[in-house]
PDB file of N, CA and C in Angstrom:
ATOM      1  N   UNK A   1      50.642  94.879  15.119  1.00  0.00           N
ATOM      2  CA  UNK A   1      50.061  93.561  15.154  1.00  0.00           C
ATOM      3  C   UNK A   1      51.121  92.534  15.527  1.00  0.00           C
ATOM      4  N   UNK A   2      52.512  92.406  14.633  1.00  0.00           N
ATOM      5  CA  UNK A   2      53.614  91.513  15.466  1.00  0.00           C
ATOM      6  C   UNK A   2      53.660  92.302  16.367  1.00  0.00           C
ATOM      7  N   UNK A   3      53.891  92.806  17.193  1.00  0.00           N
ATOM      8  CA  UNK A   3      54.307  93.193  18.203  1.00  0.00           C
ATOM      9  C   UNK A   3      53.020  92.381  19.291  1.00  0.00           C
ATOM     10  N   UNK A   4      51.923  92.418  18.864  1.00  0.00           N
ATOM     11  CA  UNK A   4      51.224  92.063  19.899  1.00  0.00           C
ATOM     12  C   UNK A   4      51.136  90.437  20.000  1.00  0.00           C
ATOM     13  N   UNK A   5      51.251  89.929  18.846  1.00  0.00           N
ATOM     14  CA  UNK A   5      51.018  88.519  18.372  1.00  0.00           C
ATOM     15  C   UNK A   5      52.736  88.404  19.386  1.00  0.00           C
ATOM     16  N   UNK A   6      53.832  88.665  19.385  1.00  0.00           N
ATOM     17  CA  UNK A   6      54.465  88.427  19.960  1.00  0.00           C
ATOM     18  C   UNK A   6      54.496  88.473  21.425  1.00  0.00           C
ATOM     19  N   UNK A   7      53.755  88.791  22.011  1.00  0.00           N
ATOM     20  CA  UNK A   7      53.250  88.490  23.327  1.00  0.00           C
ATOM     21  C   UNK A   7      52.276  88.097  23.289  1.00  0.00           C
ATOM     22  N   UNK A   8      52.156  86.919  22.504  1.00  0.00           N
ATOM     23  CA  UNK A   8      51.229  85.900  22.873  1.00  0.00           C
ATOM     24  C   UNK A   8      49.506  86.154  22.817  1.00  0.00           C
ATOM     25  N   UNK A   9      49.292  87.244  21.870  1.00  0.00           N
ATOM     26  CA  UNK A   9      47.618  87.754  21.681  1.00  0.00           C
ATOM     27  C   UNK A   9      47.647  87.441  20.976  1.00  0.00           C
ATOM     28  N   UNK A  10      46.479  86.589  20.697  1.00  0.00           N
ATOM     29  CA  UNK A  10      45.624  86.098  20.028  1.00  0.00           C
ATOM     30  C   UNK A  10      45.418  86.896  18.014  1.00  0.00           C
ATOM     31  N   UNK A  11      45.734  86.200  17.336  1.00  0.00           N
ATOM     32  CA  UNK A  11      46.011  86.999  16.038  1.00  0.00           C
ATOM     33  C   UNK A  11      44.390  88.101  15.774  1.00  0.00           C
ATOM     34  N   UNK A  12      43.826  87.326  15.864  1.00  0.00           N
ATOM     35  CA  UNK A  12      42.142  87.801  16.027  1.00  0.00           C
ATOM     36  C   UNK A  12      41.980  89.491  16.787  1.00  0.00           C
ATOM     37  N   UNK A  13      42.677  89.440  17.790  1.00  0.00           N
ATOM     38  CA  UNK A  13      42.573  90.897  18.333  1.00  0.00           C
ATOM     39  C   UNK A  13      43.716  91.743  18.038  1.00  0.00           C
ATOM     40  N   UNK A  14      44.949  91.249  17.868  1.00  0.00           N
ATOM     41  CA  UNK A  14      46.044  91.857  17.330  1.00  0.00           C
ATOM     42  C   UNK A  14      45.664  92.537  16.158  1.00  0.00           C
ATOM     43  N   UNK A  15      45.044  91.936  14.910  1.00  0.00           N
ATOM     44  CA  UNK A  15      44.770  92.764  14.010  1.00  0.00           C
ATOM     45  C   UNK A  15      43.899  93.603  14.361  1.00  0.00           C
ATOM     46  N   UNK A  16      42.456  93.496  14.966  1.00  0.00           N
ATOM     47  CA  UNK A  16      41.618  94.248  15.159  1.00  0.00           C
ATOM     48  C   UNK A  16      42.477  95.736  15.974  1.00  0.00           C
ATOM     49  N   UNK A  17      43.134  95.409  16.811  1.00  0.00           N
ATOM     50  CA  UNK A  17      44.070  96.525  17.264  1.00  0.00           C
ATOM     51  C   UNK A  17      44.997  97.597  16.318  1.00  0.00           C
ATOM     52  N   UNK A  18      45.367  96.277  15.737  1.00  0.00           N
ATOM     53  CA  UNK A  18      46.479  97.454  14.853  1.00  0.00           C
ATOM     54  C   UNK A  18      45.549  97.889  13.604  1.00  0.00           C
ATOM     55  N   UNK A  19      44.351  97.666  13.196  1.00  0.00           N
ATOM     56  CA  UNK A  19      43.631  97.966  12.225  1.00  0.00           C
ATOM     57  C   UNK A  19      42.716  98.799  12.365  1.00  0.00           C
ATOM     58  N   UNK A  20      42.538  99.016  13.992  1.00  0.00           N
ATOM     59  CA  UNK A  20      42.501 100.550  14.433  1.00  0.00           C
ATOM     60  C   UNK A  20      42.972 101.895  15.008  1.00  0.00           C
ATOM     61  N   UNK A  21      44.736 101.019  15.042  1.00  0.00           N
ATOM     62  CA  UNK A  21      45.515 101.868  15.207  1.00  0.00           C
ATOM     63  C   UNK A  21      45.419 102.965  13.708  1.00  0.00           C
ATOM     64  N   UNK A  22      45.720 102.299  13.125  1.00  0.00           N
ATOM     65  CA  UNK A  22      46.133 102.406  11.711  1.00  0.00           C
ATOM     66  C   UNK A  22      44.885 103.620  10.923  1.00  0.00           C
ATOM     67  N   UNK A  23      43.939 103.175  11.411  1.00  0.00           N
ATOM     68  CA  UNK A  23      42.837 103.677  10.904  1.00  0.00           C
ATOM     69  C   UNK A  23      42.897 105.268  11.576  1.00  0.00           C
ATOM     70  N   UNK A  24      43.173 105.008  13.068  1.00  0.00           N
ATOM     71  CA  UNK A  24      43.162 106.292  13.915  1.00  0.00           C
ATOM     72  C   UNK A  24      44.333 107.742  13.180  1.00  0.00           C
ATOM     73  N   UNK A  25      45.413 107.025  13.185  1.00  0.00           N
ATOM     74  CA  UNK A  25      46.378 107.771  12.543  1.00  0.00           C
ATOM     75  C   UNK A  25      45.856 107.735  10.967  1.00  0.00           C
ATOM     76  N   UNK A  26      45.417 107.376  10.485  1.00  0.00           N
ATOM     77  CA  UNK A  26      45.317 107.649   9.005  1.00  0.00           C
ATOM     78  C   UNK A  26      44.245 108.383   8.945  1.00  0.00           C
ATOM     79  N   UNK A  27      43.268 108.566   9.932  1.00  0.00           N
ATOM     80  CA  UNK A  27      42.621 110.254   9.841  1.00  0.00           C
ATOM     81  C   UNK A  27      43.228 111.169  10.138  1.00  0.00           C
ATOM     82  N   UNK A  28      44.248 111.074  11.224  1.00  0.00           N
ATOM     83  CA  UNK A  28      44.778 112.602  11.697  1.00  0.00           C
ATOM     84  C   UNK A  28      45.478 112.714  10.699  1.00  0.00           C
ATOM     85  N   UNK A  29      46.533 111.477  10.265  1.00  0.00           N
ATOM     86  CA  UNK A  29      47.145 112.372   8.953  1.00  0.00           C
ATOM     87  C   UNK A  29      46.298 113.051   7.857  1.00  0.00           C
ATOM     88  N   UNK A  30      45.645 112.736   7.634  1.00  0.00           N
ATOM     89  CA  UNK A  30      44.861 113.001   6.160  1.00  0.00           C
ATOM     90  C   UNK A  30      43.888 114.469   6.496  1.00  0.00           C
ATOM     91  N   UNK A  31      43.126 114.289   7.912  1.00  0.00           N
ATOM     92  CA  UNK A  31      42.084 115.451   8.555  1.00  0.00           C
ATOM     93  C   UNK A  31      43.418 116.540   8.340  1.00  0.00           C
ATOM     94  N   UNK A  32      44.196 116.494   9.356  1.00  0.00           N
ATOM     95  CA  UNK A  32      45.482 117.652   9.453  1.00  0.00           C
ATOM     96  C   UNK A  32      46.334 118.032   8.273  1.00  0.00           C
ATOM     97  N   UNK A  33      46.717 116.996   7.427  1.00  0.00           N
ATOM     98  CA  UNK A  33      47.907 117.271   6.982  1.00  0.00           C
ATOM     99  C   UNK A  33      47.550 117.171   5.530  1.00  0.00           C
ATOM    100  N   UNK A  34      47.364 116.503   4.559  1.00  0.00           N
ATOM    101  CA  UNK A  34      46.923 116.157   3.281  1.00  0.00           C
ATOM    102  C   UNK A  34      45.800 117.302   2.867  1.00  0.00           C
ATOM    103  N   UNK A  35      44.343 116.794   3.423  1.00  0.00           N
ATOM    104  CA  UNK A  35      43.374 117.951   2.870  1.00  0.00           C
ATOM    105  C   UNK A  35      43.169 118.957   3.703  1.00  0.00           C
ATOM    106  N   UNK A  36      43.957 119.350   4.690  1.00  0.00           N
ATOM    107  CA  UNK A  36      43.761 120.655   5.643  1.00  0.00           C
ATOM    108  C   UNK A  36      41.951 121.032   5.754  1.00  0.00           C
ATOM    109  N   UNK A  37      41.132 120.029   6.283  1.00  0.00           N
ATOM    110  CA  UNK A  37      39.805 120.136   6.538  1.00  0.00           C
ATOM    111  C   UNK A  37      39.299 121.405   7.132  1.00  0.00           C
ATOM    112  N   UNK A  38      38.218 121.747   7.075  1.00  0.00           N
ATOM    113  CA  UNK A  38      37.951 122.914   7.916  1.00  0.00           C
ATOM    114  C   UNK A  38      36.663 122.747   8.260  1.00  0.00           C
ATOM    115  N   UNK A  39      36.376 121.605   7.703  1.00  0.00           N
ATOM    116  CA  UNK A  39      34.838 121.271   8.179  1.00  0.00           C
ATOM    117  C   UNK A  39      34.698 120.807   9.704  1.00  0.00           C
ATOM    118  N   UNK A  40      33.034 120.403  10.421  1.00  0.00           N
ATOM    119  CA  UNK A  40      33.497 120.346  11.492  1.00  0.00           C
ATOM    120  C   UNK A  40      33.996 118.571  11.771  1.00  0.00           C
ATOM    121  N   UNK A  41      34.354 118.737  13.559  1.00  0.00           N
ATOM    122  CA  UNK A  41      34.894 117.047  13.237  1.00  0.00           C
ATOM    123  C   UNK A  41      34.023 115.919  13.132  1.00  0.00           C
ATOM    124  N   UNK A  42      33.283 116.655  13.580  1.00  0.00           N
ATOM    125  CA  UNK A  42      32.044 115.863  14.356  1.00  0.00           C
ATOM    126  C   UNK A  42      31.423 115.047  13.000  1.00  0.00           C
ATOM    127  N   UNK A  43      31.732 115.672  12.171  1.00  0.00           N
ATOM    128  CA  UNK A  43      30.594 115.062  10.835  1.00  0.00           C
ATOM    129  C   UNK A  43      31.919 114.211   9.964  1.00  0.00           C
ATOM    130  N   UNK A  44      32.958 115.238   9.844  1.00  0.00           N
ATOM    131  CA  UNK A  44      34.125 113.719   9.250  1.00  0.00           C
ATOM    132  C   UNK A  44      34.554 112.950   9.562  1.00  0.00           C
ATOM    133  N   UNK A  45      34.193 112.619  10.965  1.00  0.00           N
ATOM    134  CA  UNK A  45      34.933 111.966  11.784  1.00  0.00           C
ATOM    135  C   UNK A  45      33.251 110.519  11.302  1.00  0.00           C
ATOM    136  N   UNK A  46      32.485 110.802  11.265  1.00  0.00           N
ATOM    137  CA  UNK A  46      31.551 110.132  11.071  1.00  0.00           C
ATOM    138  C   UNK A  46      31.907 109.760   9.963  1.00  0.00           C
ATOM    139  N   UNK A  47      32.003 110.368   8.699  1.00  0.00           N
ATOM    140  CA  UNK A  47      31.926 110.012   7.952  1.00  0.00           C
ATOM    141  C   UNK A  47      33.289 108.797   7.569  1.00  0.00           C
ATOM    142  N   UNK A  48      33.896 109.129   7.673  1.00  0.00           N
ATOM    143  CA  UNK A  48      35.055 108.486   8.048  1.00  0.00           C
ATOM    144  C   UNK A  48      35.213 106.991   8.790  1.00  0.00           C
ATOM    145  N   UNK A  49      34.625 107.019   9.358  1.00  0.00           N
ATOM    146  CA  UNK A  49      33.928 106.164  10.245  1.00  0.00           C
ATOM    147  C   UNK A  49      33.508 105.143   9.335  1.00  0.00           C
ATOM    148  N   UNK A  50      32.476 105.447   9.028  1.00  0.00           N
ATOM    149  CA  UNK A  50      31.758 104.433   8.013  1.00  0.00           C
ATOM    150  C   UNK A  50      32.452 104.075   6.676  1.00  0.00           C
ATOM    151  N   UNK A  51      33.487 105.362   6.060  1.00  0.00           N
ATOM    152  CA  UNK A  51      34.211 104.349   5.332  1.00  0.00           C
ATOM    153  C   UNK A  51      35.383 103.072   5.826  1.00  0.00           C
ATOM    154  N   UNK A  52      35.666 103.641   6.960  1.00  0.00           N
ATOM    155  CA  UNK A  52      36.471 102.014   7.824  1.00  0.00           C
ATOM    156  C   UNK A  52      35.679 101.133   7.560  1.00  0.00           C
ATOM    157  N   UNK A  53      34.722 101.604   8.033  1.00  0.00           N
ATOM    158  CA  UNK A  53      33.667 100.027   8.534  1.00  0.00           C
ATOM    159  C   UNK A  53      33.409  99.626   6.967  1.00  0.00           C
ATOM    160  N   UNK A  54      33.033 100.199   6.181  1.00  0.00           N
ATOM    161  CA  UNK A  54      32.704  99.485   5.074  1.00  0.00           C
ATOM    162  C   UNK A  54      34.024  98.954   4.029  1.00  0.00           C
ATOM    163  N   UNK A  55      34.997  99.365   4.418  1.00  0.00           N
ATOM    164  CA  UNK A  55      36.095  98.780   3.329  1.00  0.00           C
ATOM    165  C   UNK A  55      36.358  97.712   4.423  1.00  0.00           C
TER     166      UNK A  55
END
Protein backbone atom coordinates (compact mmCIF):
# COMPACT_ATOMS: atom_id res chain seq x y z
CA UNK A 1 0.00 0.00 0.00
CA UNK A 2 3.04 2.67 0.74
CA UNK A 3 4.58 1.62 -1.96
CA UNK A 4 1.72 2.44 -4.15
CA UNK A 5 0.48 5.59 -2.28
CA UNK A 6 4.08 6.56 -3.04
CA UNK A 7 3.57 6.83 -6.58
CA UNK A 8 1.01 8.91 -6.27
CA UNK A 9 -2.30 6.27 -6.14
CA UNK A 10 -4.87 7.25 -4.78
CA UNK A 11 -5.08 5.79 -0.95
CA UNK A 12 -8.63 4.32 -1.89
CA UNK A 13 -7.12 1.77 -4.41
CA UNK A 14 -3.79 1.29 -2.79
CA UNK A 15 -5.46 -0.36 0.03
CA UNK A 16 -7.95 -2.17 -1.96
CA UNK A 17 -4.72 -3.60 -3.73
CA UNK A 18 -2.68 -4.47 -0.98
CA UNK A 19 -5.81 -5.90 0.87
CA UNK A 20 -5.93 -8.25 -1.84
CA UNK A 21 -2.61 -8.86 -2.08
CA UNK A 22 -2.58 -9.85 1.37
CA UNK A 23 -5.63 -11.80 1.27
CA UNK A 24 -4.19 -13.79 -1.90
CA UNK A 25 -1.06 -14.87 -0.04
CA UNK A 26 -2.79 -15.52 3.17
CA UNK A 27 -4.67 -18.40 1.44
CA UNK A 28 -1.75 -19.98 -0.17
CA UNK A 29 -0.06 -19.79 3.04
CA UNK A 30 -2.65 -21.26 5.16
CA UNK A 31 -4.34 -23.74 1.93
CA UNK A 32 -0.45 -25.12 1.54
CA UNK A 33 1.32 -24.73 4.51
CA UNK A 34 -0.57 -24.43 8.01
CA UNK A 35 -3.68 -26.87 7.40
CA UNK A 36 -2.21 -28.97 4.47
CA UNK A 37 -5.94 -29.03 2.80
CA UNK A 38 -6.87 -31.83 0.71
CA UNK A 39 -10.14 -30.75 -0.03
CA UNK A 40 -10.98 -29.54 -3.42
CA UNK A 41 -10.00 -25.81 -4.39
CA UNK A 42 -12.76 -24.98 -5.96
CA UNK A 43 -15.00 -25.04 -2.78
CA UNK A 44 -12.20 -23.37 -0.30
CA UNK A 45 -11.30 -21.11 -2.35
CA UNK A 46 -15.07 -20.05 -2.19
CA UNK A 47 -15.33 -20.38 0.93
CA UNK A 48 -12.64 -18.33 1.71
CA UNK A 49 -13.78 -15.91 -0.37
CA UNK A 50 -16.65 -14.99 1.52
CA UNK A 51 -14.83 -14.91 4.66
CA UNK A 52 -12.67 -11.83 3.04
CA UNK A 53 -15.64 -10.29 1.98
CA UNK A 54 -17.35 -10.50 5.18
CA UNK A 55 -14.58 -9.50 7.70
Amino acid sequence: MSGLMAWDIPALWASSVGAAAGALTNYWLQKGYVFRCVKSHERVVLLYSASVVGS
